[in-house]
Each structure stands twice: as C-alpha cells, then as structure tokens.
N, C-alpha and C. Protein backbone atom coordinates (compact mmCIF):
# COMPACT_ATOMS: atom_id res chain seq x y z
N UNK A 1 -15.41 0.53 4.52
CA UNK A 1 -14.84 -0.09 3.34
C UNK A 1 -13.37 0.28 3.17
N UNK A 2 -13.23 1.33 3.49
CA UNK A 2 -11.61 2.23 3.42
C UNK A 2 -10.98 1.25 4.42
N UNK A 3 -11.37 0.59 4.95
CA UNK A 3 -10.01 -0.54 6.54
C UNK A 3 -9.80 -1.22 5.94
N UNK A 4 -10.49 -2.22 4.43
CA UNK A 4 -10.22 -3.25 3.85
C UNK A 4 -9.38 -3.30 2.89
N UNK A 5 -8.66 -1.89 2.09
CA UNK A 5 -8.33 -1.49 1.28
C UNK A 5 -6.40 -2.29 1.43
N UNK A 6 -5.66 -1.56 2.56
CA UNK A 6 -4.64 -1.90 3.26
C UNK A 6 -4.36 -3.85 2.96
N UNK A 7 -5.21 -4.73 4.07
CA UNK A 7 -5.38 -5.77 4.08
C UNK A 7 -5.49 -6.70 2.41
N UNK A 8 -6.67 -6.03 1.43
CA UNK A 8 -6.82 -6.00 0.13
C UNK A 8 -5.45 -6.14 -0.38
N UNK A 9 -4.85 -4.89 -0.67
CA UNK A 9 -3.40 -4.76 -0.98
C UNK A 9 -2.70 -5.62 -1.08
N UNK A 10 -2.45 -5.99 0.27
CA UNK A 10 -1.03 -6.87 0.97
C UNK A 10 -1.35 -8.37 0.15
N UNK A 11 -2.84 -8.51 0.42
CA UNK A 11 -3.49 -9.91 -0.10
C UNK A 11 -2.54 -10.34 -1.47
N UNK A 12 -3.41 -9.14 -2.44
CA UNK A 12 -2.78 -8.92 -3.72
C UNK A 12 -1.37 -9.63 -4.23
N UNK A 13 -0.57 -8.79 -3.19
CA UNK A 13 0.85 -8.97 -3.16
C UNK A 13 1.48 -10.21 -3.20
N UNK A 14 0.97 -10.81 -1.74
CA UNK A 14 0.66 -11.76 -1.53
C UNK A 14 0.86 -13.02 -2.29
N UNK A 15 -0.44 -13.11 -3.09
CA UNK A 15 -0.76 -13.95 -4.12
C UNK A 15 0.47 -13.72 -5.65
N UNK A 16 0.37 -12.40 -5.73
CA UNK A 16 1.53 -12.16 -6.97
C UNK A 16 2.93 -12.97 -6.60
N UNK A 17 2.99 -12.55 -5.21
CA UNK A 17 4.62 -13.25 -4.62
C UNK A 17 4.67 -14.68 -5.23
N UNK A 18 4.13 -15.26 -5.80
CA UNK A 18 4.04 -16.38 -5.58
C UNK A 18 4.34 -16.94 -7.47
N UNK A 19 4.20 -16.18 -8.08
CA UNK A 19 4.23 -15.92 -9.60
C UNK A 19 5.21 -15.33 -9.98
N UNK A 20 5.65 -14.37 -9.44
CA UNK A 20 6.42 -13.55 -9.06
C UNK A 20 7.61 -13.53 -10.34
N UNK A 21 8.55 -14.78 -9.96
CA UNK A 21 9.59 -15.23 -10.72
C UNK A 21 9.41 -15.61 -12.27
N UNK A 22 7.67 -16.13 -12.61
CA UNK A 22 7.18 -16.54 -13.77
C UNK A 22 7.28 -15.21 -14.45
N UNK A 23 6.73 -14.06 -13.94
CA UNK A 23 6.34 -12.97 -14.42
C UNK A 23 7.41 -12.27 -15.43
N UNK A 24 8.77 -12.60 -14.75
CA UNK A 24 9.87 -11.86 -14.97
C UNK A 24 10.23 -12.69 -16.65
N UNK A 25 10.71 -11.69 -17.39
CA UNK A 25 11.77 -12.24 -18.22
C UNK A 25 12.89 -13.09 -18.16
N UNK A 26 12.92 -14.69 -18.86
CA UNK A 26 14.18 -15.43 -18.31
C UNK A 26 15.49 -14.46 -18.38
N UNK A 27 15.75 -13.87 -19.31
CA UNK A 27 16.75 -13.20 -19.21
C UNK A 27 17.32 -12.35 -18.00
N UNK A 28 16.39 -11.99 -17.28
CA UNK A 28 16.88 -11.46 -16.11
C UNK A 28 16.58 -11.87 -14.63
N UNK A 29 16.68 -14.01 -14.83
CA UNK A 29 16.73 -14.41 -13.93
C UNK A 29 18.05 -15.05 -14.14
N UNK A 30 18.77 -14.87 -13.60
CA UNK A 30 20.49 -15.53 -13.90
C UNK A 30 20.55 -17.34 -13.32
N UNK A 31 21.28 -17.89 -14.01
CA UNK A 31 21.34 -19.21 -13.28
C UNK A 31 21.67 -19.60 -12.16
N UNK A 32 22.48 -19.04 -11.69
CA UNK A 32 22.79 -19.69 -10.04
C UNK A 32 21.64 -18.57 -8.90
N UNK A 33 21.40 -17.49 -9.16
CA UNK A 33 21.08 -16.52 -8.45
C UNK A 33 19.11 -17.09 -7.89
N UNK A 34 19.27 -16.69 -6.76
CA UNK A 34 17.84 -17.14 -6.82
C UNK A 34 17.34 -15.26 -5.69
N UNK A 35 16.42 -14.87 -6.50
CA UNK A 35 15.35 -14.01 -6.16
C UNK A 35 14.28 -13.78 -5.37
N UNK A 36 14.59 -13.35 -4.33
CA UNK A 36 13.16 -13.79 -3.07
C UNK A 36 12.20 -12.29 -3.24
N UNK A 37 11.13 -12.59 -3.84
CA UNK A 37 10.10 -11.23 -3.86
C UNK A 37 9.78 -11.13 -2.75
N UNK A 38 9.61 -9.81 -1.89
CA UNK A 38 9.20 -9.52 -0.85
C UNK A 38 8.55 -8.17 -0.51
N UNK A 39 7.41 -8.68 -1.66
CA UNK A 39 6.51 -7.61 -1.69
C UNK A 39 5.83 -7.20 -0.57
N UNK A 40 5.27 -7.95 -0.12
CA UNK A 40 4.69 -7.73 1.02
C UNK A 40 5.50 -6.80 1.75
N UNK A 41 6.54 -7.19 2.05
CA UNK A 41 7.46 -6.41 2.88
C UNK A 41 7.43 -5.13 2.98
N UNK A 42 7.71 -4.96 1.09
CA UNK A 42 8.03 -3.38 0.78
C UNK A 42 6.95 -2.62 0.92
N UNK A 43 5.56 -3.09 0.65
CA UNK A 43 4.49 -2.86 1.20
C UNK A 43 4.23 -2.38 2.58
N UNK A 44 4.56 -3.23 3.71
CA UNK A 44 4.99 -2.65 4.84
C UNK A 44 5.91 -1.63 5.35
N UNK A 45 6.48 -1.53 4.83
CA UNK A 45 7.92 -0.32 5.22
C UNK A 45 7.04 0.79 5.09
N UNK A 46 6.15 0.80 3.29
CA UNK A 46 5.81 1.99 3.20
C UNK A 46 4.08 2.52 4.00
N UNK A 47 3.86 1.18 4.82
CA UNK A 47 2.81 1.70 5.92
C UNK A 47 3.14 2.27 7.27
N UNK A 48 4.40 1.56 7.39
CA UNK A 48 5.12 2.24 8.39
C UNK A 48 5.24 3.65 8.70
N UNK A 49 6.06 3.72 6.98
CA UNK A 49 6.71 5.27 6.93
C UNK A 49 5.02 6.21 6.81
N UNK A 50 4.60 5.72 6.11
CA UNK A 50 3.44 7.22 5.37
C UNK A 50 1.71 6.65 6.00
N UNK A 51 1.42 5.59 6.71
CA UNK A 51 0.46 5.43 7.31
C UNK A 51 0.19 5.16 8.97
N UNK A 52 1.28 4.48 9.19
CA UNK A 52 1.11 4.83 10.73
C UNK A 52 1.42 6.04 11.46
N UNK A 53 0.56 5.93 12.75
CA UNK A 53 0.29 7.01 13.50
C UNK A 53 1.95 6.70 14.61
N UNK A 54 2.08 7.63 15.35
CA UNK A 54 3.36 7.35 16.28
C UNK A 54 2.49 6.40 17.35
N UNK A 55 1.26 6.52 17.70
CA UNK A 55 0.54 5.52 18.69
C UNK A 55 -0.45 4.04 17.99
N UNK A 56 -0.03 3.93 16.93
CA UNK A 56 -0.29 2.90 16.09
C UNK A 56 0.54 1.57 15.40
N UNK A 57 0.47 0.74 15.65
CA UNK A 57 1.07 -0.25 14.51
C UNK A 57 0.65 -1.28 13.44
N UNK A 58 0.03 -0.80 12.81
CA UNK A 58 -0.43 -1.20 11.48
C UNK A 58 0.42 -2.29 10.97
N UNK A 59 1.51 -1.99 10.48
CA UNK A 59 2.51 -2.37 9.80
C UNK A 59 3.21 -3.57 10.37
N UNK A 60 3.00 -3.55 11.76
CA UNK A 60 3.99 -4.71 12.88
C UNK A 60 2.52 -5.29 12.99
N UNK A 61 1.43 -5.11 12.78
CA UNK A 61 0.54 -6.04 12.83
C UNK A 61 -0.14 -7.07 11.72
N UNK A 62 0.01 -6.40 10.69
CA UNK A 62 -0.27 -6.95 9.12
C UNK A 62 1.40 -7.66 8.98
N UNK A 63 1.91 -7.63 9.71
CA UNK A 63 3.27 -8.49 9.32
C UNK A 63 3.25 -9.46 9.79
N UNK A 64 2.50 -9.62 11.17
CA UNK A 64 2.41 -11.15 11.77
C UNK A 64 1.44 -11.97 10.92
N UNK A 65 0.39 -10.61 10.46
CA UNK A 65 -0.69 -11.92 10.13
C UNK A 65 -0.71 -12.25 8.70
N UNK A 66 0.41 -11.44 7.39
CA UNK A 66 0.34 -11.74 6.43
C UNK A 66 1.67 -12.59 6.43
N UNK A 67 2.69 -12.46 6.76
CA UNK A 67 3.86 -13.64 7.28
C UNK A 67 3.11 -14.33 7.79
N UNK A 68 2.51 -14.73 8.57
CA UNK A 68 1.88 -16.36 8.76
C UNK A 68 0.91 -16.91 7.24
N UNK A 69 0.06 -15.72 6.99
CA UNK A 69 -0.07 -16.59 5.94
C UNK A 69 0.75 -16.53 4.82
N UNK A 70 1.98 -16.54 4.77
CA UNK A 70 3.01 -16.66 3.34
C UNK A 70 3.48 -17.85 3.76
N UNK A 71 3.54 -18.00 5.48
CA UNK A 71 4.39 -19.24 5.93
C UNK A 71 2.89 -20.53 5.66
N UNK A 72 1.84 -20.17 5.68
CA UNK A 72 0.76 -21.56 6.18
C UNK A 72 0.96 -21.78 4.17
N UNK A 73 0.38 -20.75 3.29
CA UNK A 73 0.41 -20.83 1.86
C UNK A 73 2.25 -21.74 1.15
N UNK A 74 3.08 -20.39 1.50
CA UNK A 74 4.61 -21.20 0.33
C UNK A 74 5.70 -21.82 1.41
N UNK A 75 5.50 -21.77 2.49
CA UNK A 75 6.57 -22.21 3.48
C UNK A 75 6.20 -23.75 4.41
N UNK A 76 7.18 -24.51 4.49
CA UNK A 76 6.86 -26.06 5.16
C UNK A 76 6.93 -25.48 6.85
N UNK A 77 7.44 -24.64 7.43
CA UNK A 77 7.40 -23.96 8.84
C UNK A 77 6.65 -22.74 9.08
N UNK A 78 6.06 -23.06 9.64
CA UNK A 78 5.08 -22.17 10.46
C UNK A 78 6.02 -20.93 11.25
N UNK A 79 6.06 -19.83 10.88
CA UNK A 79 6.23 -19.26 12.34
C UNK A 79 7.47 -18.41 11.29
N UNK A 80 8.38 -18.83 10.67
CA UNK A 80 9.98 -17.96 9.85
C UNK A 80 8.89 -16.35 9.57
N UNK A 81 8.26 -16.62 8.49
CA UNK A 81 8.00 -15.19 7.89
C UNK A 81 7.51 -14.07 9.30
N UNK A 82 6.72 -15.21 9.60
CA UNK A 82 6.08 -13.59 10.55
C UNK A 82 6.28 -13.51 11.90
N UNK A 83 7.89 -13.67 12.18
CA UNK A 83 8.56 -13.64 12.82
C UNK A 83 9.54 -12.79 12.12
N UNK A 84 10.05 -13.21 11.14
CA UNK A 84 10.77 -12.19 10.43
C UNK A 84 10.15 -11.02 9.90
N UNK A 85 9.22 -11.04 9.71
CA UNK A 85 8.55 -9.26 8.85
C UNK A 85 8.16 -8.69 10.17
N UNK A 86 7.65 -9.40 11.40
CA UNK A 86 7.55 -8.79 12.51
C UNK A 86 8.87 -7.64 13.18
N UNK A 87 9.82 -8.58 13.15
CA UNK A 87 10.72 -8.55 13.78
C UNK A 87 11.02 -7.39 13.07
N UNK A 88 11.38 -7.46 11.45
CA UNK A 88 12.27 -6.21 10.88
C UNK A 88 11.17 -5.06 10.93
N UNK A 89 10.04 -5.58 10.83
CA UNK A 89 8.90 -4.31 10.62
C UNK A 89 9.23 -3.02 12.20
N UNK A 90 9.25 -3.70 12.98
CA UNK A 90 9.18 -3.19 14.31
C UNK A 90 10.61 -2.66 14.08
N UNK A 91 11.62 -2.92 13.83
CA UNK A 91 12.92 -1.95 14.11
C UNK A 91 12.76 -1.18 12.73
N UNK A 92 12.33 -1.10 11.52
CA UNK A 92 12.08 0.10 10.39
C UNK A 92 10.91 0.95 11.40
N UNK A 93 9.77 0.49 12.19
CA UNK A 93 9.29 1.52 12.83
C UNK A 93 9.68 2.54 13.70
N UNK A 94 10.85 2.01 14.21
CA UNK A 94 11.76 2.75 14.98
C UNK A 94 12.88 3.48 14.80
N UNK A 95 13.32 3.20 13.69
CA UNK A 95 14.03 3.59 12.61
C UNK A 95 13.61 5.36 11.81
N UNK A 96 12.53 5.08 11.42
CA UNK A 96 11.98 5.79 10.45
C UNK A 96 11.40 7.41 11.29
N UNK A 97 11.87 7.46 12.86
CA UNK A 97 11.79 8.78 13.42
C UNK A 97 12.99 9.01 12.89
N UNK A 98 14.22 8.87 12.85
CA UNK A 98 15.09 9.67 12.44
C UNK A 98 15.91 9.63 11.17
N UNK A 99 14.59 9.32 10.27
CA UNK A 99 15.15 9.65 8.54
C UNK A 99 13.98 9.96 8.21
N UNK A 100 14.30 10.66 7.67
CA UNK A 100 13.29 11.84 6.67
C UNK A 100 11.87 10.90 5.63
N UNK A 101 11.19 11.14 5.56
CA UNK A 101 9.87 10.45 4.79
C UNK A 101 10.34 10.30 3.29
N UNK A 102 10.96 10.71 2.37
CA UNK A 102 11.42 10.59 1.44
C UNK A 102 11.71 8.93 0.72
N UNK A 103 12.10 9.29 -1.14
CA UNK A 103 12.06 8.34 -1.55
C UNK A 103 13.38 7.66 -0.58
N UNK A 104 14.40 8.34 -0.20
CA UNK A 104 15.93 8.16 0.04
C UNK A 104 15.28 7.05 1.04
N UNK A 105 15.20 8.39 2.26
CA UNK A 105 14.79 7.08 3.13
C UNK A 105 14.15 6.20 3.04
N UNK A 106 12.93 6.41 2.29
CA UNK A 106 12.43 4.54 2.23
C UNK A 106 12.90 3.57 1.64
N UNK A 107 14.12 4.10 0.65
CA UNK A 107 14.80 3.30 0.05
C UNK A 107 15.95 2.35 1.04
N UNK A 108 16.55 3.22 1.81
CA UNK A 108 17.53 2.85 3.01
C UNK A 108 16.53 2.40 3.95
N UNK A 109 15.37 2.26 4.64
CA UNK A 109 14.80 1.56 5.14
C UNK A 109 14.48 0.20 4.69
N UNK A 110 13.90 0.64 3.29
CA UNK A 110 13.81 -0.95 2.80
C UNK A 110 14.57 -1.62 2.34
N UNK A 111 15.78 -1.37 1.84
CA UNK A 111 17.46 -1.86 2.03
C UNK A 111 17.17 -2.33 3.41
N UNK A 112 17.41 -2.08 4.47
CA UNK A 112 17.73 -2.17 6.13
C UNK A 112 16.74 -3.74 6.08
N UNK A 113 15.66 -3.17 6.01
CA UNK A 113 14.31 -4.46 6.12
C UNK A 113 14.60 -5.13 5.51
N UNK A 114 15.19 -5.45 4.03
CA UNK A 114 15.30 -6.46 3.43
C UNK A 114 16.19 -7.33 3.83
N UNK A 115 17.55 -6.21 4.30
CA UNK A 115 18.57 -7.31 4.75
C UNK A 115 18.23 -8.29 5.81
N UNK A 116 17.58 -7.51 7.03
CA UNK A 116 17.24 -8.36 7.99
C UNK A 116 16.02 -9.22 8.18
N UNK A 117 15.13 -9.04 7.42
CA UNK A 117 14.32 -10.13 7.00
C UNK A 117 14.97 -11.23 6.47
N UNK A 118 15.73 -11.02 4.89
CA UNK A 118 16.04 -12.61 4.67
C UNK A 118 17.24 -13.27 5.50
N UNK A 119 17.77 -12.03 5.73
CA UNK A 119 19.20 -13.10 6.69
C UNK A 119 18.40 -14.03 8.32
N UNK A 120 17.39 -13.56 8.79
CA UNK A 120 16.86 -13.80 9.43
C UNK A 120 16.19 -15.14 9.41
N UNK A 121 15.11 -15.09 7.84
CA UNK A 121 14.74 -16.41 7.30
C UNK A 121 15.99 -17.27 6.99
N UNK A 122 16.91 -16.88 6.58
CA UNK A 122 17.65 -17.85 5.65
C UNK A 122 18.77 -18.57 7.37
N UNK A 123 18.82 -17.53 8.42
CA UNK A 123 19.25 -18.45 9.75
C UNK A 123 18.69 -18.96 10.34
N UNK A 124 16.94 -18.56 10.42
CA UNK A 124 16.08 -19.92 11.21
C UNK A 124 15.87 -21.04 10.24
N UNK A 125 15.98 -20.84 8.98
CA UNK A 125 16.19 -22.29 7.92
C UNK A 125 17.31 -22.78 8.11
N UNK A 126 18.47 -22.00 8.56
CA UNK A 126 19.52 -22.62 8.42
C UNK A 126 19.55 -23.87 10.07
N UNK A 127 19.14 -23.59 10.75
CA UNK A 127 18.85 -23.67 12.49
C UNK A 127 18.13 -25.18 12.12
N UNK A 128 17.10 -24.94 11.63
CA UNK A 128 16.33 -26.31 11.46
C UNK A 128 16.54 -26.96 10.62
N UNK A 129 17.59 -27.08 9.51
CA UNK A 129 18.12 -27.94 8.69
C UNK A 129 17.52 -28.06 7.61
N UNK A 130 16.68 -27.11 6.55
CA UNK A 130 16.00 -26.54 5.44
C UNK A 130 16.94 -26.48 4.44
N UNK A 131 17.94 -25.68 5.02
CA UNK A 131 19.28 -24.93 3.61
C UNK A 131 20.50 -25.90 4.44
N UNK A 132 21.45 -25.87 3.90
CA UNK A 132 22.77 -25.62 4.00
C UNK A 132 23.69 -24.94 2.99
N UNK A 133 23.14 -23.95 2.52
CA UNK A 133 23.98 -23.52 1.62
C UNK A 133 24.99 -22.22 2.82
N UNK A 134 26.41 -22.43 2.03
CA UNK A 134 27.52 -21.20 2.95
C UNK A 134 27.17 -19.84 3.03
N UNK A 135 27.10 -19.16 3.67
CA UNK A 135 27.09 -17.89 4.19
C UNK A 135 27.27 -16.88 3.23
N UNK A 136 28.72 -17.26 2.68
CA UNK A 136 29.29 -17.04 1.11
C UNK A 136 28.91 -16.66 0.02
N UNK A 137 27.99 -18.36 -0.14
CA UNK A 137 27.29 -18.14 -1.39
C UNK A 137 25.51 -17.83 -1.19
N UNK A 138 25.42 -17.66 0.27
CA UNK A 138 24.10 -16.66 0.35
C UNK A 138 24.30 -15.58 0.38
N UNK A 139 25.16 -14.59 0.65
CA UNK A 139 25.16 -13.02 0.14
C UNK A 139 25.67 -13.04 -1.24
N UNK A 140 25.66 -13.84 -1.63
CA UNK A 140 27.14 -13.63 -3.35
C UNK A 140 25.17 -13.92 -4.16
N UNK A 141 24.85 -15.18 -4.00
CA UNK A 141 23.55 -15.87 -4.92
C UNK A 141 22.13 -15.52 -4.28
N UNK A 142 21.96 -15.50 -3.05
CA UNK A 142 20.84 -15.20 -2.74
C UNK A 142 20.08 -13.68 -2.15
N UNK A 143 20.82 -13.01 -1.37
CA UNK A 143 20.94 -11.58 -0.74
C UNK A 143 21.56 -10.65 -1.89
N UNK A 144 22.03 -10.97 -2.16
CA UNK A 144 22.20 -9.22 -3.32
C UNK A 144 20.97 -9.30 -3.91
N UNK A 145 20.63 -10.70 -4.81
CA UNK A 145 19.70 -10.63 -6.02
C UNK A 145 18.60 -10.20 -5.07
N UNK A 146 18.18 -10.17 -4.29
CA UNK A 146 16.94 -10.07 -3.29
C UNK A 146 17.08 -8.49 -3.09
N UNK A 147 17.67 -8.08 -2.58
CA UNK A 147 17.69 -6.30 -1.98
C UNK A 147 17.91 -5.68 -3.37
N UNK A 148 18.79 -6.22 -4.70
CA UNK A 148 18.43 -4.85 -5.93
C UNK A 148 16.89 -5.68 -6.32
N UNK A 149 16.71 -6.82 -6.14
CA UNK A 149 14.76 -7.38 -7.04
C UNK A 149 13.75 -6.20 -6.16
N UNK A 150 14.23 -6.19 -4.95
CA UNK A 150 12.97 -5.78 -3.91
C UNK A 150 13.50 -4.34 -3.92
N UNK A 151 14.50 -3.66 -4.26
CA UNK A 151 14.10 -2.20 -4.17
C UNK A 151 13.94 -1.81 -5.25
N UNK A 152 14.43 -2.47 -6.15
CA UNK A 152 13.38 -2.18 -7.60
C UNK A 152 12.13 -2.16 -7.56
N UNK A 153 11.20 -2.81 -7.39
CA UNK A 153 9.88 -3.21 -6.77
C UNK A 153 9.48 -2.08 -5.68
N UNK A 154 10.25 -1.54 -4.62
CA UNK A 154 9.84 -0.31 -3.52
C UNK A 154 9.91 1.01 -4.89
N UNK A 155 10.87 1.28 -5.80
CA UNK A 155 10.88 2.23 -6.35
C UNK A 155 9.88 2.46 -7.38
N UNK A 156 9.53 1.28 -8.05
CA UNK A 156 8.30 0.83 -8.81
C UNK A 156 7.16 1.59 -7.90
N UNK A 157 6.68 0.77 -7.17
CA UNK A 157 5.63 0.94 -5.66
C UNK A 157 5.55 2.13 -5.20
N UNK A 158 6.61 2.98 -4.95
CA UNK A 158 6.67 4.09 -4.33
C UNK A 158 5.89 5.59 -4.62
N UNK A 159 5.82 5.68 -6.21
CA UNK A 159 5.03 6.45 -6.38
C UNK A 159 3.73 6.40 -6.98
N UNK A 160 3.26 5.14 -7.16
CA UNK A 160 2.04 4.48 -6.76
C UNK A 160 1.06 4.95 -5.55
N UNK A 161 1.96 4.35 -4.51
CA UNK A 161 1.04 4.49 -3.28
C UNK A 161 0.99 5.30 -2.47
N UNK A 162 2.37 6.19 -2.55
CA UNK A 162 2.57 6.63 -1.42
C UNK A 162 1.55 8.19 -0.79
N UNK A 163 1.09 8.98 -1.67
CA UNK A 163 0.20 9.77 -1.87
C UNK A 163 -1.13 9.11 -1.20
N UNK A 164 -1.84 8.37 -1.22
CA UNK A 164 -2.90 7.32 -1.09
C UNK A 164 -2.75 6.79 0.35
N UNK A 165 -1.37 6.22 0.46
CA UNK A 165 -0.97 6.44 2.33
C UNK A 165 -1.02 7.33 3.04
N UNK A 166 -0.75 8.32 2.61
CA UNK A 166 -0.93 9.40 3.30
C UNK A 166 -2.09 10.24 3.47
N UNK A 167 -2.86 10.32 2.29
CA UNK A 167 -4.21 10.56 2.36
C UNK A 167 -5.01 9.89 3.47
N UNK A 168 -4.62 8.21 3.94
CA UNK A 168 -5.73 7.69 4.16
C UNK A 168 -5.07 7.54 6.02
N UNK A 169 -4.12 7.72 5.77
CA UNK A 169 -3.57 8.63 7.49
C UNK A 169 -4.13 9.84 7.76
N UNK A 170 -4.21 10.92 6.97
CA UNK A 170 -5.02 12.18 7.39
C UNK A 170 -6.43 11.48 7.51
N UNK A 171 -7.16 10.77 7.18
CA UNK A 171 -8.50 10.32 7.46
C UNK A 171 -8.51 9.73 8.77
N UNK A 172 -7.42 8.77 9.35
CA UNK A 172 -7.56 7.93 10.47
C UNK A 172 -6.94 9.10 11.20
N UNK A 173 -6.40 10.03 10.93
CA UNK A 173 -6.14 11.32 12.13
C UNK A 173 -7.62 12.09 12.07
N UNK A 174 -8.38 12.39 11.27
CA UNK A 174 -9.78 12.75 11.32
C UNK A 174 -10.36 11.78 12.12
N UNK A 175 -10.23 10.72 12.07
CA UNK A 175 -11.62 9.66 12.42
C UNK A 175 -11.57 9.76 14.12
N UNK A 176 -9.98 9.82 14.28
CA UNK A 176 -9.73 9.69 15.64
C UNK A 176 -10.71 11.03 16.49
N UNK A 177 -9.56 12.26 15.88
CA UNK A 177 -10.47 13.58 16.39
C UNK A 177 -11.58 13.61 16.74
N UNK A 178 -12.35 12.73 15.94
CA UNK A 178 -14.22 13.06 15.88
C UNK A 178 -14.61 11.37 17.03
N UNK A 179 -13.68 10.71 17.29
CA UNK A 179 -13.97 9.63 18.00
C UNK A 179 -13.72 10.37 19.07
C-alpha cells in the first residue's frame, strides 16, 4: 500500500494543477502575467532530493508518466510535458550530489527545474506554432510569475513532506536489505 502513496500524491497535484489559478485570490493574479503551476514538478525535485536511492529513479520515472498524463488531460501535444519534467528531472538528479539536502538547495534546484522545464515547454510550443509570443515578454509575463508561483508552492510543500520522504526511503533501503 506504501508504493501507491508517491503515485497518489502526484495524482492529487495533478488534478489541483488544473484549478490551480481558480484557487488563488484575483488580486494576486495580475493582468498581463500568466502563472504556470507546476506542482507536480516541485513534487518531483523533492523525490529526487529526499527519496531516491543513488541506484534508483523514481522521480525521472513518475515524470514521464505524470507529464504524459498532464499532456493527454490539459495539453493539445502529446509528448512537451514529459519530455520536459523528464528532461529537467534527470539533470536536478544529477545536480543534487553536489548541493546539500536542505531547504536552500531544494530551493535552487527547484529554481534550476523550473527554469528549464518551462523554457523548454514554451520552445517546443514555440517550434510547432502554439505561442508566438517574444522571448521578452516570456521572461518579463510568463517565467518570473512561474518560478516566484512555484517556489512559493516548494516552500509551502517542503515542510509538509519532506520528513515522510525520507522516512519512506529508509523503508525502501530496509526492503532492499531484506530482499
């Protein structure tokens, strides 16, 4: 029952992503600025950092398969998200040997992930003719509001779960031992 917990989670997230913007107070959705929740994401960073094993990838694997379904559910292309959460998940995994487990670092990790996730989405949209909005006015309107929404949300999250990740890594380091 404890393997479903992870998957559960992300689901959650998932589904909230999607409300996400309703949830918020108009007041602190600005008019031109548009807000990409990427919960899921931040979710991942912190399986990365406090649940995977160094011979495991959890995190690069729940990214393909919950990015596909964000792309089959809110996206007209198949393939952007979980290609992108793949992609950034796997370099924060590689990343995260040489910064410390801390709030800092997961904060600068998930800064790192965020950037390269949406710049990522927002150039294979740009590639297939989705957006044309300038470069410009995607870091000025779309990328700032996204990395302070989503590390607000990791700092929120962070001391939530992160205890609970780690707990349930010392179990899959038990389970292994006794396997």
């Amino acid at each position: 029952m404890k393997r479903l917990y992870l998957p559960l989670i992300l689901f959650f997230l998932m589904t909230l992503e999607g409300v996400a913007l309703e949830l918020l107070p108009a007041k602190l959705v600005i008019n031109n600025s548009w807000i990409i929740p990427h919960w899921v994401f931040m979710f991942l960073v912190l399986i990365a950092v406090y649940y995977d094993l160094e011979s495991s990838h959890f995190s690069v694997i729940y990214g393909v398969i919950f990015g596909l379904l964000i792309d089959i559910v809110y996206t007209g292309v198949l393939g952007v998200y979980m290609f992108s959460y793949a992609f950034s998940i796997s370099i924060i995994y590689g990343l995260k040997k040489m910064i410390h487990a801390n709030i800092y670092g997961v904060l600068f990790l998930g800064l790192i992930g965020t950037v390269l996730t949406d710049i990522s989405i927002n150039f294979i949209y740009t590639v297939v003719g989705m957006t044309d909005m300038g470069w410009g006015n995607y870091f000025l309107y779309r990328l700032f509001p996204t990395i302070l929404a989503n590390l607000l949300f990791l700092i929120v999250l962070y001391p939530l779960i992160t205890k609970q990740l780690v707990e349930w890594r010392r179990e899959q380091i038990n389970r292994n031992r006794i396997l």
